[in-house]
Protein backbone atom coordinates (compact mmCIF):
# COMPACT_ATOMS: atom_id res chain seq x y z
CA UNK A 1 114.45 112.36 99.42
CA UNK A 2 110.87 111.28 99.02
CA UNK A 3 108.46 112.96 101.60
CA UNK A 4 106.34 110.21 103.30
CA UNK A 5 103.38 111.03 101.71
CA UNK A 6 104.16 111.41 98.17
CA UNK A 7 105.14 107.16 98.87
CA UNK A 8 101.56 106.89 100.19
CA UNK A 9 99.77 108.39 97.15
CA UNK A 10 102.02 106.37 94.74
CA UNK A 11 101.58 102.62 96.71
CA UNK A 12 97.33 103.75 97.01
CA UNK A 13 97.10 104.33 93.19
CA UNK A 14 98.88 101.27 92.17
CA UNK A 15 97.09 99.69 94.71
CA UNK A 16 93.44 100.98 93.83
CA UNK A 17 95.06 100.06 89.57
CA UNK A 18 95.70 96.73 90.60
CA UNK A 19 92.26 95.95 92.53
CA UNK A 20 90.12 97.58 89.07
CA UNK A 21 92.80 95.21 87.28
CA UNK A 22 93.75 98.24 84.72
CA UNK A 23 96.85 98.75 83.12
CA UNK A 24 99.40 101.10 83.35
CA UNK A 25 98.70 101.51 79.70
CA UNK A 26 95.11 102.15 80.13
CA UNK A 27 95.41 104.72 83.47
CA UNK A 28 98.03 106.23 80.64
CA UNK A 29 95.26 106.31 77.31
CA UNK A 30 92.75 107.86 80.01
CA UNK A 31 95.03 110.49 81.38
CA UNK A 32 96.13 111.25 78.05
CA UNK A 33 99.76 111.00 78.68
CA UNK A 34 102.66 108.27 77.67
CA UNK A 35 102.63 104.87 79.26
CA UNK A 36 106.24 105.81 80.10
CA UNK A 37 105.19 109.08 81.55
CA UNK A 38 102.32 107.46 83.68
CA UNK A 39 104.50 104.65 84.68
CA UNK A 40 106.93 107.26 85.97
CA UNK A 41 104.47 108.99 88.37
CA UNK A 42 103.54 105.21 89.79
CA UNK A 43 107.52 104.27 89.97
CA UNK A 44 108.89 107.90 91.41
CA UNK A 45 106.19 108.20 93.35
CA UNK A 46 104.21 111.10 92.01
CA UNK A 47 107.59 113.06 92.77
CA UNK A 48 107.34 114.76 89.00
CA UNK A 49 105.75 117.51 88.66
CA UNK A 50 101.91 116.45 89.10
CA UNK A 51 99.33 118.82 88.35
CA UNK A 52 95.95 118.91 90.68
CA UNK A 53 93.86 118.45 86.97
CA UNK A 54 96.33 114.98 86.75
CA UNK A 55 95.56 113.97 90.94
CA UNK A 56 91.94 114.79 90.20
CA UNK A 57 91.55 112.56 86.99
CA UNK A 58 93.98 109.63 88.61
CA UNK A 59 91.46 109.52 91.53
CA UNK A 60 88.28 109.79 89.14
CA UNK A 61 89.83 107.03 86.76
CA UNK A 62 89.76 104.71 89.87
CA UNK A 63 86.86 105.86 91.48
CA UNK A 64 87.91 106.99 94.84
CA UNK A 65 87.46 110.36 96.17
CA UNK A 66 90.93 112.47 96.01
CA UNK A 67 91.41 111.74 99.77
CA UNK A 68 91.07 107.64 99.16
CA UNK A 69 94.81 108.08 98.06
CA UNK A 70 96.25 110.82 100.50
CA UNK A 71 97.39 109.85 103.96
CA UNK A 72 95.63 110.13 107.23
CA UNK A 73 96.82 112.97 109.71
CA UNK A 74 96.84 111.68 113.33
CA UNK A 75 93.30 113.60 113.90
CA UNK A 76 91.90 111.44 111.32
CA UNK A 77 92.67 108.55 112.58
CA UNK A 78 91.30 109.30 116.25
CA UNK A 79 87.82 110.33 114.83
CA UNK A 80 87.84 107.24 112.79
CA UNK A 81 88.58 105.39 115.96
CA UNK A 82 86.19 107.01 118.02
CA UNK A 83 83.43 106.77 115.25
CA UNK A 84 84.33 103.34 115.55
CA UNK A 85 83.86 102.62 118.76
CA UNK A 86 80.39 104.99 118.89
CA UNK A 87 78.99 102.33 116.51
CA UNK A 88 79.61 99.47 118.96
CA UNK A 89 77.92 101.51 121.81
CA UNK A 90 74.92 101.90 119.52
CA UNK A 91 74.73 98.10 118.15
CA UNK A 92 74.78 97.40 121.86
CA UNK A 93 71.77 100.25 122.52
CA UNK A 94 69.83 98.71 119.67
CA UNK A 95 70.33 95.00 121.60
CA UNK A 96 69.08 96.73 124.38
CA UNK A 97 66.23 98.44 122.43
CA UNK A 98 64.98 95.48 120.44
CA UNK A 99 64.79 93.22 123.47
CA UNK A 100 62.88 95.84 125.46
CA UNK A 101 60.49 96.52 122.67
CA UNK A 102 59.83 92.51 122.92
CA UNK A 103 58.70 92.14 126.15
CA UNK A 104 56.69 95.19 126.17
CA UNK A 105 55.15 95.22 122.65
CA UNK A 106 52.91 92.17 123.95
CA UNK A 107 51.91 93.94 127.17
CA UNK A 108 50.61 96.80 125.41
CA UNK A 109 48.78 94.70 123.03
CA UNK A 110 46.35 93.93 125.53
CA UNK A 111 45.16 97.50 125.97
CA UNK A 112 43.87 97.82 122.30
């Protein structure tokens, strides 16, 4: 059986492949390995055995960082959520900001 997140690594790289539009044949020639070997990892799911040098160079090859094709632990995914929401509080302090600085950027003009 295929643990969850050996499925996620294997459906991000193909992913990320697809998007650069490279080959299976060309993630191969760069990894310097078979197309058949590489196109095992991608179909099995990384489930081989995969060594961190391979990972590393997978992730470099399609410029993401090594955690671009890992999944998201439930701790993650609250600070990204609360990040998120911190950067609507702030567009709305900069609203608030901007239109303040308006009406009194004219007012102190006048003591120049």
């Amino acid at each position: 059986m295929t643990h969850p997140s050996v499925r996620f690594i294997k459906d991000r790289v193909k992913e990320r492949r697809r998007e650069l539009k490279i080959s299976q044949e060309d993630m191969a020639v760069e990894l310097n390995m078979s197309k058949e070997n590489y196109a095992k990892y991608e179909r099995q799911g990384l489930d081989s055995p995969l060594y961190l040098g391979t990972f590393l160079a997978i992730a470099e090859k399609l410029d993401v960082p090594p955690t671009y094709l890992l999944p998201s632990s439930n701790a993650t995914k609250q600070a990204v959520k609360e990040a998120k929401g911190a950067v609507k509080d702030l567009e709305v302090i900069k609203g608030i900001c901007i239109k303040n600085i308006a009406i009194l950027s004219p007012r102190l003009s006048n003591y120049d």
